[in-house]
Protein backbone atom coordinates (compact mmCIF):
# COMPACT_ATOMS: atom_id res chain seq x y z
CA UNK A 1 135.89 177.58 130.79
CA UNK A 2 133.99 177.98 133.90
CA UNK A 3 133.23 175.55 136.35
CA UNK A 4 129.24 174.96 136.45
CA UNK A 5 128.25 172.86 139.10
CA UNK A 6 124.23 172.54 138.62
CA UNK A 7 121.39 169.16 138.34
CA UNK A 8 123.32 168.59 135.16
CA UNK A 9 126.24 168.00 136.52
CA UNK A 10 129.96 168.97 136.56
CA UNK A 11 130.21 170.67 132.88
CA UNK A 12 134.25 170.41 132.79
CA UNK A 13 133.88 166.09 133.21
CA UNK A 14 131.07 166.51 130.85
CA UNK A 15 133.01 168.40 128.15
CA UNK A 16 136.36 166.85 128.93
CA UNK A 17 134.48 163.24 127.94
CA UNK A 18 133.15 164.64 124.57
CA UNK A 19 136.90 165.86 123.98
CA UNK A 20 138.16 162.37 124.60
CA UNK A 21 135.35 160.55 122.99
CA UNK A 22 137.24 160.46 119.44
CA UNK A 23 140.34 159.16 120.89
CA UNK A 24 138.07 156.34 121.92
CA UNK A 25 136.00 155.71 119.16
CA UNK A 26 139.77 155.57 117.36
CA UNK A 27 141.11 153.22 119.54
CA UNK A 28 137.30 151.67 119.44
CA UNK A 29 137.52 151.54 115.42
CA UNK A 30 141.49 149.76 116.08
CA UNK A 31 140.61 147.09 117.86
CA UNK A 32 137.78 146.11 115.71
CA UNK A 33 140.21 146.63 112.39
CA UNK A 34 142.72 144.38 114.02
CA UNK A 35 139.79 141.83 115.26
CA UNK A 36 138.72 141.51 111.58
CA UNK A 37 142.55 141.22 109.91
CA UNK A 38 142.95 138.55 112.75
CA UNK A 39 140.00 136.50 112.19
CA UNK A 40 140.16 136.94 108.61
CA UNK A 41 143.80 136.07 108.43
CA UNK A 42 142.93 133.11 110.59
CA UNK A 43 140.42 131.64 108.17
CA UNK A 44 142.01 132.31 105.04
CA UNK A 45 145.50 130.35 106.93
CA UNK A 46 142.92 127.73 108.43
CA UNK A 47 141.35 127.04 104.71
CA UNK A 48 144.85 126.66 103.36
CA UNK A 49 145.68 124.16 105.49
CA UNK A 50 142.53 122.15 105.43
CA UNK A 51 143.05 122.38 101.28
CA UNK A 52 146.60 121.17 101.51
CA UNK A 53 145.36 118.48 104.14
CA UNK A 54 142.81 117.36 101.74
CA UNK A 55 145.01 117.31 98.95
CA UNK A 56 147.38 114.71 100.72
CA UNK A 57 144.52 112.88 102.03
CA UNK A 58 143.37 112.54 98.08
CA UNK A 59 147.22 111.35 97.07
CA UNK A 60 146.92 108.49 99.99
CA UNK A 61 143.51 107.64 98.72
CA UNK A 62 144.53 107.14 94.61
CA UNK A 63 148.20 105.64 96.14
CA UNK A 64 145.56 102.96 97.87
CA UNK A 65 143.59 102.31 94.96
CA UNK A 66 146.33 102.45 92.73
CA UNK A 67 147.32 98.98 95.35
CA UNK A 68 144.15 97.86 95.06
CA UNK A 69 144.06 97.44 91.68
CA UNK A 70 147.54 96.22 91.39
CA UNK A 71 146.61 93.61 94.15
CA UNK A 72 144.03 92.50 91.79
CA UNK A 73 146.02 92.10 89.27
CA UNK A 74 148.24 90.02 91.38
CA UNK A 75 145.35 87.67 92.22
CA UNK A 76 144.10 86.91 88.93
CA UNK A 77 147.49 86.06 87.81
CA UNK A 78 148.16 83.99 90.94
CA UNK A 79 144.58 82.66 90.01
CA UNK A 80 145.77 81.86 86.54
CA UNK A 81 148.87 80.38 88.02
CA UNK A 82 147.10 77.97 89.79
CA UNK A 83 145.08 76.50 87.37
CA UNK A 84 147.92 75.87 85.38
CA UNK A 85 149.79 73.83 87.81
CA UNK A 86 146.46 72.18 88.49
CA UNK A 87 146.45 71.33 84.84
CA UNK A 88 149.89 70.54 84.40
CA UNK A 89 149.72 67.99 87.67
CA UNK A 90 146.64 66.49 86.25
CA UNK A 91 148.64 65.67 83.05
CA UNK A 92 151.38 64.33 85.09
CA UNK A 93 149.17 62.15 86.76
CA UNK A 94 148.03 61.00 83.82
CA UNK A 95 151.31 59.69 82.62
């Protein structure tokens, strides 16, 4: 190859960047490949954990209602309780 110094330009730094330019757009096409896995990987690991996070969020939540009811339960027979001591004082009064 000849040297050709003109209003173009040097031609060798011309061609010598067309030469390299796949090299580049490999590296180019790469980065973007391992940009995508990443981000990908990182949202399909992110949604994971926000469905496992959920999941144990949903076992404290029917745990807690599971109390709830229980507790009410608990009431009305304390409820019951009461009434019955009421009742049986009354009839000790009484005597």
């Amino acid at each position: 190859m000849e040297h050709y110094t003109g209003k173009l330009g040097n031609y060798k730094a011309t061609e010598r960047r067309v030469q390299n330019m796949p090299s580049e757009v490999i590296v180019a096409v790469i980065a973007f490949l391992g940009t995508l896995i990443g981000t990908g990987g990182g949202i399909i690991i992110s949604s994971k954990l926000t469905i496992y996070r959920i999941e144990q969020l949903e076992r404290k939540v029917d745990k807690h209602n599971c109390l709830i009811e229980r507790m009410v339960a608990v009431e009305q027979s304390a409820r019951s309780a009461h009434h019955r001591l009421d009742h049986m004082e009354k009839e000790v009064e009484a005597l």
